[in-house]
Protein backbone atom coordinates (compact mmCIF):
# COMPACT_ATOMS: atom_id res chain seq x y z
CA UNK A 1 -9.73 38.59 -2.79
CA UNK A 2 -9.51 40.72 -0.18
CA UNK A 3 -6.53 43.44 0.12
CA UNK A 4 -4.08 41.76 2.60
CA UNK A 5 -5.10 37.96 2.19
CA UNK A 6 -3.60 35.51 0.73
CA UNK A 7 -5.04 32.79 -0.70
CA UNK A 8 -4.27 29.11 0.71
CA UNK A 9 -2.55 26.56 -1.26
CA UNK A 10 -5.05 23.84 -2.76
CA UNK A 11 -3.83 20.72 -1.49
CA UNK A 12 -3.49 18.35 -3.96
CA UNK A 13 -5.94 15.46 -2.43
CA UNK A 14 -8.45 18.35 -1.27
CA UNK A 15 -12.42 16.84 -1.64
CA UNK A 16 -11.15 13.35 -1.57
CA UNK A 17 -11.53 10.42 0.36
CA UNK A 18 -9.16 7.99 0.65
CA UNK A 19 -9.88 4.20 1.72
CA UNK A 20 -5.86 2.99 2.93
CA UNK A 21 -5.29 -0.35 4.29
CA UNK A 22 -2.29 -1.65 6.35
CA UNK A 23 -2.94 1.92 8.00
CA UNK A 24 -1.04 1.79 10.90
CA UNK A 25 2.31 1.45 10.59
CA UNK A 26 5.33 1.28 8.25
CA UNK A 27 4.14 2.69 4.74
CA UNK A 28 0.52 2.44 5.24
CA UNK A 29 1.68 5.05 7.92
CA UNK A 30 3.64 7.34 5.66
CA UNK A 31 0.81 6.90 3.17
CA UNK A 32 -2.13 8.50 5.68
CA UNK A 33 0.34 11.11 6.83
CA UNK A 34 0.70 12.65 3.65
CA UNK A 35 -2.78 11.89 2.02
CA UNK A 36 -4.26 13.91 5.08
CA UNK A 37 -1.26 16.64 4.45
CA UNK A 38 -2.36 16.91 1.39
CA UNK A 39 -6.38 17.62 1.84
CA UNK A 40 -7.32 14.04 2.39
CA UNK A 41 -9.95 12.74 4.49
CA UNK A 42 -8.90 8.93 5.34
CA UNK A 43 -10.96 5.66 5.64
CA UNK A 44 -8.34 3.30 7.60
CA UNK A 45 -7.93 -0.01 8.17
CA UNK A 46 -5.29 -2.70 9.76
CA UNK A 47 -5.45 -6.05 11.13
CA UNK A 48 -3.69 -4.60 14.23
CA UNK A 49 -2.00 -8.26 15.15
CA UNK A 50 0.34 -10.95 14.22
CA UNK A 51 0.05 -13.64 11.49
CA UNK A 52 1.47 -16.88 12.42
CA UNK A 53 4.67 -17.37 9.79
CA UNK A 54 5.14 -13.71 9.57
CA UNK A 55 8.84 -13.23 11.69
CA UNK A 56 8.64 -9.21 12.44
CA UNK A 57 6.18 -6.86 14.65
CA UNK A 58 3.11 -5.94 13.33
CA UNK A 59 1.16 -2.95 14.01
CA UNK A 60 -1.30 -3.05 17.18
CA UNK A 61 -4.02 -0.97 18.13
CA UNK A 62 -2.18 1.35 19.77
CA UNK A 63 -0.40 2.18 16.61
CA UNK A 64 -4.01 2.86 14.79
CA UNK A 65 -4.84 5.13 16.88
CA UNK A 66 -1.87 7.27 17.08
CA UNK A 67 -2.62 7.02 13.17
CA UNK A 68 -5.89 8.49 13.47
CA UNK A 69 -4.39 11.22 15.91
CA UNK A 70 -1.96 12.16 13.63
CA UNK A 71 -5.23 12.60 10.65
CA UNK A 72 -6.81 15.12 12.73
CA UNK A 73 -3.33 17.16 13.50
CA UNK A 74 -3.80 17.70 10.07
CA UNK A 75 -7.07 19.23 10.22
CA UNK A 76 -9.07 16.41 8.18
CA UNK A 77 -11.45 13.75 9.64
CA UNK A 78 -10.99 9.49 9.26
CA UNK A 79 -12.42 6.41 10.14
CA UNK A 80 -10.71 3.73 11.44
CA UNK A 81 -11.58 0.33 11.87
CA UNK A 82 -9.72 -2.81 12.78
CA UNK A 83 -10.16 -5.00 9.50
CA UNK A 84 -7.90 -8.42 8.06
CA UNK A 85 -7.80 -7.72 4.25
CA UNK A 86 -8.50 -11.50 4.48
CA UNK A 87 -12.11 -11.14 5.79
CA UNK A 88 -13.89 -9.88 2.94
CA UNK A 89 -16.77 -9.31 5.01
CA UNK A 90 -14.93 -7.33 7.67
CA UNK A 91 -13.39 -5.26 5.09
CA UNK A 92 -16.48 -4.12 3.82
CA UNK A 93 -17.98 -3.71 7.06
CA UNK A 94 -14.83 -0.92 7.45
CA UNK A 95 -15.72 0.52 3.87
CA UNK A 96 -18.99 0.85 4.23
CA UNK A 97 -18.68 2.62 7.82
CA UNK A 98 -16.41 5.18 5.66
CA UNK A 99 -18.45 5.63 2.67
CA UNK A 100 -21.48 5.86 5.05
CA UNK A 101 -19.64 9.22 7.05
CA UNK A 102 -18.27 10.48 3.82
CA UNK A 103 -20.79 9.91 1.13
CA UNK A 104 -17.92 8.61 -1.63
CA UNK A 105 -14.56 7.10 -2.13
CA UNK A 106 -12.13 8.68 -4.86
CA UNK A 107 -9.06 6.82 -3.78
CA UNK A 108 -7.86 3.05 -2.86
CA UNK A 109 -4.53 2.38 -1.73
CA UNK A 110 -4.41 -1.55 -1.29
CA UNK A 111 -1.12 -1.54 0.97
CA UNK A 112 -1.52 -4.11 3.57
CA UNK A 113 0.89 -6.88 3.09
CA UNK A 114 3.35 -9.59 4.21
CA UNK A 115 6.76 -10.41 4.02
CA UNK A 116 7.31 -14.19 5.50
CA UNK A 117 10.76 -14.61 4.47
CA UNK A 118 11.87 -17.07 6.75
CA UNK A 119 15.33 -18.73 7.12
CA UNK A 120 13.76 -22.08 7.78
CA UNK A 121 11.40 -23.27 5.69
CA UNK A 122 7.55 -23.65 6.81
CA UNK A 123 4.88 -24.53 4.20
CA UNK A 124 2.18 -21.81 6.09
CA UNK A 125 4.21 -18.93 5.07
CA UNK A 126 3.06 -19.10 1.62
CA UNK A 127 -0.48 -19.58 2.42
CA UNK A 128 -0.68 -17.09 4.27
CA UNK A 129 1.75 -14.50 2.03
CA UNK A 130 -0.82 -15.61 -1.18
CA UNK A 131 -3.89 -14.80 1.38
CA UNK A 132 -2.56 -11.77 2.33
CA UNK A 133 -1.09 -9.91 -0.32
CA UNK A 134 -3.10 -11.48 -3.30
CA UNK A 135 -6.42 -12.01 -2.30
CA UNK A 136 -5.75 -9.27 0.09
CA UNK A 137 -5.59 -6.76 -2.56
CA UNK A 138 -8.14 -8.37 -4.49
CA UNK A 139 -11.04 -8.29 -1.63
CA UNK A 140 -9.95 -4.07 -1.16
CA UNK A 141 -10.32 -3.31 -4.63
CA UNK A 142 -13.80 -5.60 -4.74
CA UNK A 143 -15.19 -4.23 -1.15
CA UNK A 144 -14.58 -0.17 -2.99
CA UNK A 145 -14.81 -0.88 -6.98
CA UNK A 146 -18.89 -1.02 -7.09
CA UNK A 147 -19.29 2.53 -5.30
CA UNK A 148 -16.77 4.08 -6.95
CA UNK A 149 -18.68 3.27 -10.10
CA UNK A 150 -22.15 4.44 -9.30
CA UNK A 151 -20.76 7.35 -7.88
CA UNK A 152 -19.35 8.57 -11.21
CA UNK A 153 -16.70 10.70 -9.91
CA UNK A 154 -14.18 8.35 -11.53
CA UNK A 155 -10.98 7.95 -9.09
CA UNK A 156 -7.66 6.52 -8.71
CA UNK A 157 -6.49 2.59 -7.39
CA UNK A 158 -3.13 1.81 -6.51
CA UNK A 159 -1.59 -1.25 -5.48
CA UNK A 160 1.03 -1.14 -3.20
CA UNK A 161 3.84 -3.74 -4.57
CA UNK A 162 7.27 -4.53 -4.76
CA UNK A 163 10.38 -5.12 -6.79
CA UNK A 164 9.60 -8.88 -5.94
CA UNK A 165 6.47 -8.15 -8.78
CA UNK A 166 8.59 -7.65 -11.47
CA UNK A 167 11.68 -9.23 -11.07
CA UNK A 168 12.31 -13.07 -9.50
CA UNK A 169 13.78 -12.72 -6.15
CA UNK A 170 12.55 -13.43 -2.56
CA UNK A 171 14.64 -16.65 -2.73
CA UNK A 172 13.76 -20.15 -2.22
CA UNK A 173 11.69 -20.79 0.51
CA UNK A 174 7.90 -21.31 0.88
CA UNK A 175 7.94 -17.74 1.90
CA UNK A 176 9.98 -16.64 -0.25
CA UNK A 177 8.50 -18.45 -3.61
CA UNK A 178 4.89 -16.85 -1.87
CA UNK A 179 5.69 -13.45 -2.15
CA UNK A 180 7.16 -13.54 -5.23
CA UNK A 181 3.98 -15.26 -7.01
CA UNK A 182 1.51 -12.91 -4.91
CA UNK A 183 3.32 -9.69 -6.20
CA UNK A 184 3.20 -10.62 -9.89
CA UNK A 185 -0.39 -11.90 -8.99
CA UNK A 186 -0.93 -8.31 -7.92
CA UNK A 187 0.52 -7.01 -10.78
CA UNK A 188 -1.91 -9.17 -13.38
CA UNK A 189 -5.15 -8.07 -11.34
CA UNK A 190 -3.80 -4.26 -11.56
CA UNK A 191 -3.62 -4.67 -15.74
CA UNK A 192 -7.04 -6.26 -15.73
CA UNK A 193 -8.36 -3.86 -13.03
CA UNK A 194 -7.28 -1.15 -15.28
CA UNK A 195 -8.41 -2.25 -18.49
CA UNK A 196 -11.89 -3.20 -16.75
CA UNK A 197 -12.61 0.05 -14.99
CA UNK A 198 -11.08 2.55 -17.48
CA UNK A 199 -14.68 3.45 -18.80
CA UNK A 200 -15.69 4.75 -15.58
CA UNK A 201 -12.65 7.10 -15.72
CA UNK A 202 -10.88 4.84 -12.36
CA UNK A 203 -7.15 4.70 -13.15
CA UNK A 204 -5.72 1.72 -11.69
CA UNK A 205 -1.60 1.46 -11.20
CA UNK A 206 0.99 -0.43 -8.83
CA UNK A 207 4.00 1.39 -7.00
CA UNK A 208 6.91 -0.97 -6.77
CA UNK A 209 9.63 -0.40 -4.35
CA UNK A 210 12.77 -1.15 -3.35
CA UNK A 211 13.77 -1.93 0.34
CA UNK A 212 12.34 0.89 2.53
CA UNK A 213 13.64 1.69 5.60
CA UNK A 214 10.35 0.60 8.03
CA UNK A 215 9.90 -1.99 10.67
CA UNK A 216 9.47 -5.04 8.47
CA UNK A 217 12.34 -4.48 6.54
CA UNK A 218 15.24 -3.55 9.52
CA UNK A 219 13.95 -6.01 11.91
CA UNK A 220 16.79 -8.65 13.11
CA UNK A 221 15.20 -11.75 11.49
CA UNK A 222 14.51 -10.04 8.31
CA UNK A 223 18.48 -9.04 8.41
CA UNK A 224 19.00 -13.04 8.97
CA UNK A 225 17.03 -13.85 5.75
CA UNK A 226 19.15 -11.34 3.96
CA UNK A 227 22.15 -12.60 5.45
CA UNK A 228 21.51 -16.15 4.95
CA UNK A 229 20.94 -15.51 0.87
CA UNK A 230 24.29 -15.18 -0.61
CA UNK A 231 22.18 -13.50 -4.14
CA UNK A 232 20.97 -10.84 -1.66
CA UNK A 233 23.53 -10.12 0.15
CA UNK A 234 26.88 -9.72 -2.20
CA UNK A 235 26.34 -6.45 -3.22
CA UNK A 236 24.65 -3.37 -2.98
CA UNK A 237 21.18 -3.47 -3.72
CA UNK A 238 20.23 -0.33 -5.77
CA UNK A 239 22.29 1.19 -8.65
CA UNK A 240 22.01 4.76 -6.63
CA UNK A 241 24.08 4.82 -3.49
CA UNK A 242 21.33 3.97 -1.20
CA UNK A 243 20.81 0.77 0.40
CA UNK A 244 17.07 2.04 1.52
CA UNK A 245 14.64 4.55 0.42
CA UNK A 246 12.40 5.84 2.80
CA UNK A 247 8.53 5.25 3.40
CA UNK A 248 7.93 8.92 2.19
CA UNK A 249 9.59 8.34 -1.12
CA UNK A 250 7.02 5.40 -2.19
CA UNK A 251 4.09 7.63 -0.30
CA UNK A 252 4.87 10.75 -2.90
CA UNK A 253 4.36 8.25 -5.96
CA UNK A 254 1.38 6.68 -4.46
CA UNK A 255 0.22 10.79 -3.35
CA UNK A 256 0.81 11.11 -7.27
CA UNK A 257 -0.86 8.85 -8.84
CA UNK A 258 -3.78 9.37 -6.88
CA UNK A 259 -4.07 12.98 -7.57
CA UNK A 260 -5.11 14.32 -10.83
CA UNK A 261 -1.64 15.40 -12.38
CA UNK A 262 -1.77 11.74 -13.11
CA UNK A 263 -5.14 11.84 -14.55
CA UNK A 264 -3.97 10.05 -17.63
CA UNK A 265 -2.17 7.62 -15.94
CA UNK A 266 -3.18 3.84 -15.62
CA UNK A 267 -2.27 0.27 -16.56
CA UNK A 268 1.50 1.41 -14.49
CA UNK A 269 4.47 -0.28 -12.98
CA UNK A 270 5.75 2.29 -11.06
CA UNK A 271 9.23 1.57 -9.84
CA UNK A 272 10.31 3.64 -6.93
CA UNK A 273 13.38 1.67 -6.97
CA UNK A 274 16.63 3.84 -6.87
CA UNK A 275 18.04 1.74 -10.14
CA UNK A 276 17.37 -1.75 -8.26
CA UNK A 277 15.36 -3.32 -11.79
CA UNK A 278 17.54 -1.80 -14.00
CA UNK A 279 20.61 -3.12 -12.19
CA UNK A 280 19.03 -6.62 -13.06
């Protein structure tokens, strides 16, 4: 090395692509901000509109593209598409326009989901919470898995979940009941994912969080559901003094176990929980 340089720091995603969906807000956010800080180049998707029993804001175009801006402030390229997890062939429309600028895919984060948690009780909610965060994840890992395999570079998969995966909460409701059953859905397909793709050296794990401070989760009629379940709302939630985490704290595990320091690691429940399962 020259006298009077100093060499960069290796960042720890550097060479790798990342396909992320629920992009463009809330942790999907926090998840391409720190993949990209980190050496990243980004395939990124989001539905970019409502769904009908779904009570909270969701992201909007507007909000992709300040996701893609934010990419390129870190000095790494992305493409973005507009993509329902729901619409297999529309997700792999979006894949294919990344893998087709890019050349492969090392990473999958299957984030996008729903939280209908609704005070009254409407039978959609859990059609479309199964849809969404179920067969969601299942059509991103199915849209990336065949690639990833020819490509033989092996890689990393990880599901985006929640405490509602391991532990039975989320209440009573249609909702509710929903996204309870689609998060230990999720958690099934990761263990067979894993156990399926572990030849070809793809590590497959879930990240399971407690509440996070985003939009879903502080929104006034999310507050309401909260408030109107007297389980959820006696006591504190976490066994650490927190109420929330924070969308970076679930985006370092997920930064994590896609990297290679977790090269070994597959098969995983991740909690990123502050105590809340072991409070059980």
């Amino acid at each position: 090395m020259p006298y009077g340089k100093t060499q960069q720091p290796k960042g720890r995603l550097d060479g790798k692509v990342a396909f992320v969906t629920g992009a463009a807000g809330g942790l999907g956010r926090s998840h391409v901000r720190r993949m990209a800080e980190e050496g990243a180049d980004l395939v990124i998707v989001d539905i970019c509109q409502s769904v009908g029993s779904v009570p909270y804001p969701m992201s909007t175009p507007d909000d992709l593209r300040e996701a893609v801006a934010e990419v390129h402030a870190y000095g790494r390229h992305v493409v973005a598409r507009q993509a329902d997890v729901r619409d297999r062939e529309a997700l792999q429309e979006a894949y294919d326009a990344g893998l087709a600028a890019f050349g492969h895919v090392d990473v999958v984060v299957a984030n996008a989901g729903i939280a209908p948690l609704l005070v009254e009780d409407r039978i959609e909610a859990w059609q479309d919470a199964i849809d969404v965060n179920l067969t969601g994840t299942f059509h991103t890992i199915e849209v990336a898995v065949r690639s990833m395999v020819a490509a033989g570079r092996g890689g990393s998969i990880v599901i985006v979940n929640s405490t509602a995966g391991l532990v039975g909460l989320g209440g009573a409701s249609n909702g509710g009941l929903a996204y309870s059953a689609s998060k230990h859905g999720a958690v099934g397909l990761m263990r067979s994912y894993a156990n399926n793709l572990a030849p070809h050296s793809i590590r497959v794990n879930s990240v399971h969080p407690t509440g996070v401070a985003t939009r879903m989760v502080v929104d006034p009629a999310m507050v309401a559901f909260v408030a109107s379940d007297p389980k959820l709302a006696r006591q504190a939630p976490n066994a650490l003094p927190v109420r929330m985490i924070e969308a970076v704290d679930v985006s370092n595990a997920v930064l994590w176990l896609a990297s290679d320091e977790a090269r070994y690691i597959t098969g995983v429940t991740l909690p990123v929980d502050a105590g809340f399962i072991n409070r059980r």
